[in-house]
C-alpha atoms as a PDB file:
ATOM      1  CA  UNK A   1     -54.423  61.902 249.870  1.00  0.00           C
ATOM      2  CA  UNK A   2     -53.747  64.645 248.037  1.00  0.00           C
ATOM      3  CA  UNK A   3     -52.736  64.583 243.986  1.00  0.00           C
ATOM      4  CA  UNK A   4     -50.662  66.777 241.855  1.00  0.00           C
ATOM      5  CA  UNK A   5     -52.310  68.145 238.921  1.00  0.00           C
ATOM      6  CA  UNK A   6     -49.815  65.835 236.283  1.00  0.00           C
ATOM      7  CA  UNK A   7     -51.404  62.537 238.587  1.00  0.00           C
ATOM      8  CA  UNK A   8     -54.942  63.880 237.964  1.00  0.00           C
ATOM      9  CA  UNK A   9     -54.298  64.017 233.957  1.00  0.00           C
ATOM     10  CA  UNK A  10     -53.021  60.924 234.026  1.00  0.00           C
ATOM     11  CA  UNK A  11     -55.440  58.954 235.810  1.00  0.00           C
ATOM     12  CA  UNK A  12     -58.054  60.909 233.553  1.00  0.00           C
ATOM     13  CA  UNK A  13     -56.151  59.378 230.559  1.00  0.00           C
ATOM     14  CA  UNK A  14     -56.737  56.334 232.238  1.00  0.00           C
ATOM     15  CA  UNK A  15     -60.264  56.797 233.057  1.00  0.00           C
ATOM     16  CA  UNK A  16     -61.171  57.915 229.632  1.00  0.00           C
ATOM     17  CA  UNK A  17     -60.935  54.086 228.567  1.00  0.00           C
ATOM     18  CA  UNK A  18     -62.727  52.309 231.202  1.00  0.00           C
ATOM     19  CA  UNK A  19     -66.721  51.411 231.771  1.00  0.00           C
ATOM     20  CA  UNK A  20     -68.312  52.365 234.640  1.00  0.00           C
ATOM     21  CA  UNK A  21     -68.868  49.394 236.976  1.00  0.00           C
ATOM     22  CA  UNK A  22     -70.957  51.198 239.667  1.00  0.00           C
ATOM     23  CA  UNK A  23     -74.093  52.770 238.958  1.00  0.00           C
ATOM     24  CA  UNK A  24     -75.755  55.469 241.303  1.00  0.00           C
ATOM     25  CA  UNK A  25     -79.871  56.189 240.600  1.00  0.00           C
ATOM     26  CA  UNK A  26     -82.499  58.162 242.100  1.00  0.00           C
ATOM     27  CA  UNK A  27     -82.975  55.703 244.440  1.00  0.00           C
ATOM     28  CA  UNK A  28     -79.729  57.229 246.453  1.00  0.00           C
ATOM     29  CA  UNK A  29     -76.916  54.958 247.801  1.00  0.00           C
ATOM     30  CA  UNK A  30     -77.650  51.644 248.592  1.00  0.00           C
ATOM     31  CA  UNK A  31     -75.128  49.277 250.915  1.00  0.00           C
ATOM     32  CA  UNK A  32     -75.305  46.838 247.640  1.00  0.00           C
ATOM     33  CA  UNK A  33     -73.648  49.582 245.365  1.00  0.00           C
ATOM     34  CA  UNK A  34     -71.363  50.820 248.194  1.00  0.00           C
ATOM     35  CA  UNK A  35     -70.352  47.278 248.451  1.00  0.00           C
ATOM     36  CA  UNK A  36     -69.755  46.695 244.883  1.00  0.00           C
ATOM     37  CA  UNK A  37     -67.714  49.987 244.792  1.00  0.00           C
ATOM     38  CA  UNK A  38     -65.853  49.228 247.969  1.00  0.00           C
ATOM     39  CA  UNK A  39     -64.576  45.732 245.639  1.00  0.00           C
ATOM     40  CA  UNK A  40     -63.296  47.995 242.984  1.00  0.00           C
ATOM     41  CA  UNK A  41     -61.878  50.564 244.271  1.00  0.00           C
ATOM     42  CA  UNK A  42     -59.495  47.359 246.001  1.00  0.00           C
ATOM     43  CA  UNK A  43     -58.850  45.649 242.819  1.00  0.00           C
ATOM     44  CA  UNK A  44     -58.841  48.627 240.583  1.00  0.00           C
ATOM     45  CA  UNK A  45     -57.714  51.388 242.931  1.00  0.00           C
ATOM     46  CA  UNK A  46     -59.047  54.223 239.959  1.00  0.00           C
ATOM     47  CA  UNK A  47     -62.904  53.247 238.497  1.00  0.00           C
ATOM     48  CA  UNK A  48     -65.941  55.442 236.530  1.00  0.00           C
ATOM     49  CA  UNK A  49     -69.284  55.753 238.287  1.00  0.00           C
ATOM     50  CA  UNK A  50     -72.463  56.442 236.622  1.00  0.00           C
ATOM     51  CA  UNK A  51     -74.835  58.628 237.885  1.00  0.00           C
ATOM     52  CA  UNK A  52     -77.980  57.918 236.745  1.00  0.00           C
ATOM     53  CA  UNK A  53     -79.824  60.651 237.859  1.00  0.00           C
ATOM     54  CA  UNK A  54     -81.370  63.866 236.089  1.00  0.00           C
ATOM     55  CA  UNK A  55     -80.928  66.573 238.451  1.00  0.00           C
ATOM     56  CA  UNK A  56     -77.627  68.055 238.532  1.00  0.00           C
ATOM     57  CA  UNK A  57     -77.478  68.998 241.898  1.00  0.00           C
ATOM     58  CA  UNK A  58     -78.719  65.475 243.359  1.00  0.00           C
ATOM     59  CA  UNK A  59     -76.300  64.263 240.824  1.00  0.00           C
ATOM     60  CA  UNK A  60     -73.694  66.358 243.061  1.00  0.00           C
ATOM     61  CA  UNK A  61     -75.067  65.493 246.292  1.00  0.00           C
ATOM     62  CA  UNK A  62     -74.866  61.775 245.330  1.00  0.00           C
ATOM     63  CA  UNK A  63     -71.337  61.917 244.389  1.00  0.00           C
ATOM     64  CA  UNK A  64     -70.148  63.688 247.150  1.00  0.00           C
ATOM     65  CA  UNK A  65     -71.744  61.711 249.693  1.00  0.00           C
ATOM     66  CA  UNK A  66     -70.200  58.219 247.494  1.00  0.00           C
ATOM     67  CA  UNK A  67     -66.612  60.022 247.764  1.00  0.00           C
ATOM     68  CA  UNK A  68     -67.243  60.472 251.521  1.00  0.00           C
ATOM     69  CA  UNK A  69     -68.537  57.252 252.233  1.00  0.00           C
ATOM     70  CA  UNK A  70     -65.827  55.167 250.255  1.00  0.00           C
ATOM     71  CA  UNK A  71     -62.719  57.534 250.973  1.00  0.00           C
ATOM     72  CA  UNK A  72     -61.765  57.732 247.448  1.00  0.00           C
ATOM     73  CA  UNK A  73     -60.619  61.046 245.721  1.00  0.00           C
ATOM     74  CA  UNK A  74     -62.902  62.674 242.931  1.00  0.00           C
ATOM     75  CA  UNK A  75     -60.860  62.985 239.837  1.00  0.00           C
ATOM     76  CA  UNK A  76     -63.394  64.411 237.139  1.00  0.00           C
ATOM     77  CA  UNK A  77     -66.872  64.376 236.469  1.00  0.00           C
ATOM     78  CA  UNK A  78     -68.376  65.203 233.318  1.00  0.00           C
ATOM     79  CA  UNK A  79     -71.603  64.777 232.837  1.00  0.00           C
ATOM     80  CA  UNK A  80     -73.275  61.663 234.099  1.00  0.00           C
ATOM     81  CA  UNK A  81     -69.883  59.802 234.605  1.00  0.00           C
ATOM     82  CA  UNK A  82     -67.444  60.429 237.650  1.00  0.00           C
ATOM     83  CA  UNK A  83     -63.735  59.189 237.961  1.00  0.00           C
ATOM     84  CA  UNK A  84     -62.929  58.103 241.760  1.00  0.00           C
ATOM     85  CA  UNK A  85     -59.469  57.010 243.347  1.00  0.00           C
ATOM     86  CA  UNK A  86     -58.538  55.318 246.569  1.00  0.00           C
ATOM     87  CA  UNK A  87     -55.273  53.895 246.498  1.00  0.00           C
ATOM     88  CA  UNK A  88     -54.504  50.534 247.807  1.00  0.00           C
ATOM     89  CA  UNK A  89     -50.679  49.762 248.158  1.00  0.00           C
ATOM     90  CA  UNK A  90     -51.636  46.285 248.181  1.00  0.00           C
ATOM     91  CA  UNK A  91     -53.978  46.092 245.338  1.00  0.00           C
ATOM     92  CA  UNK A  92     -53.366  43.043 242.956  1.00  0.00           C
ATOM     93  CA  UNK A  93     -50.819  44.200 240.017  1.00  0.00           C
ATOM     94  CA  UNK A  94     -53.008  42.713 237.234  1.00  0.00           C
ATOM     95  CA  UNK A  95     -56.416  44.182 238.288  1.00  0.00           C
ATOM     96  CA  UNK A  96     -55.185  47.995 239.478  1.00  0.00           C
ATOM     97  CA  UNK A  97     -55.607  50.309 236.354  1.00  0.00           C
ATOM     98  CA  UNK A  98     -53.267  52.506 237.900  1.00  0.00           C
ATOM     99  CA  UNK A  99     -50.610  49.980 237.930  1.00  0.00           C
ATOM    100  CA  UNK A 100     -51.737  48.078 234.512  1.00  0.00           C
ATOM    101  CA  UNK A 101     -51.191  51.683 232.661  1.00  0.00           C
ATOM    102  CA  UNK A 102     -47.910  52.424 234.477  1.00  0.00           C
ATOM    103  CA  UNK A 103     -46.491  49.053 233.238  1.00  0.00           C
ATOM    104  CA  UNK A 104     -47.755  49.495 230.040  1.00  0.00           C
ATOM    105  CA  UNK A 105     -46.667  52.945 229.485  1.00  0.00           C
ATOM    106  CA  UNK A 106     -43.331  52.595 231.456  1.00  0.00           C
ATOM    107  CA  UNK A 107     -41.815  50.053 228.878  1.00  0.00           C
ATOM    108  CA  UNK A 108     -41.928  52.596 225.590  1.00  0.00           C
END
């Protein structure tokens, strides 16, 4: 699953307007929050995950191993807040972001 650099700016467009529904601490990954991002990455195919952890590098070493774990595709991290895609061709039209934005934007 490999995107082009225009699909990566897009979906950061996206991004830039959404919350993060997952939260990662210190704590490391837990099967709760793997769970919970497993769910949205199905209904909402492109999401924002917080990582709530000082360190930079654990921050890194977090992420990496949530991108692994939930095959989903890092789009950008800034800070304390990652973007994360996994596309699901079946994913419900008025849930997906990715889909919600492309309708939206589509009709202008």
């Amino acid at each position: 699953m490999s995107l082009s650099q225009a699909q990566k700016k897009a979906m950061r467009s996206i991004g830039h307007h959404l919350d993060p529904v997952v939260t990662a601490s210190e704590n490391g990954i837990s099967e709760g929050m793997l769970a919970e991002l497993e769910r949205a990455l199905n209904d909402h195919e492109l999401v924002k995950v917080k990582l709530a952890i000082p360190d930079r590098d654990d921050r890194t070493a977090v992420l990496d191993e949530l991108v692994a774990q939930s095959r989903s595709e890092l789009i950008q991290k800034i800070g304390k807040v990652a973007l994360v895609y996994r596309k699901n061709p079946k994913a419900n039209p008025k849930l997906s972001n990715i889909t919600r934005f492309e309708n939206h934007h589509g009709r202008h």
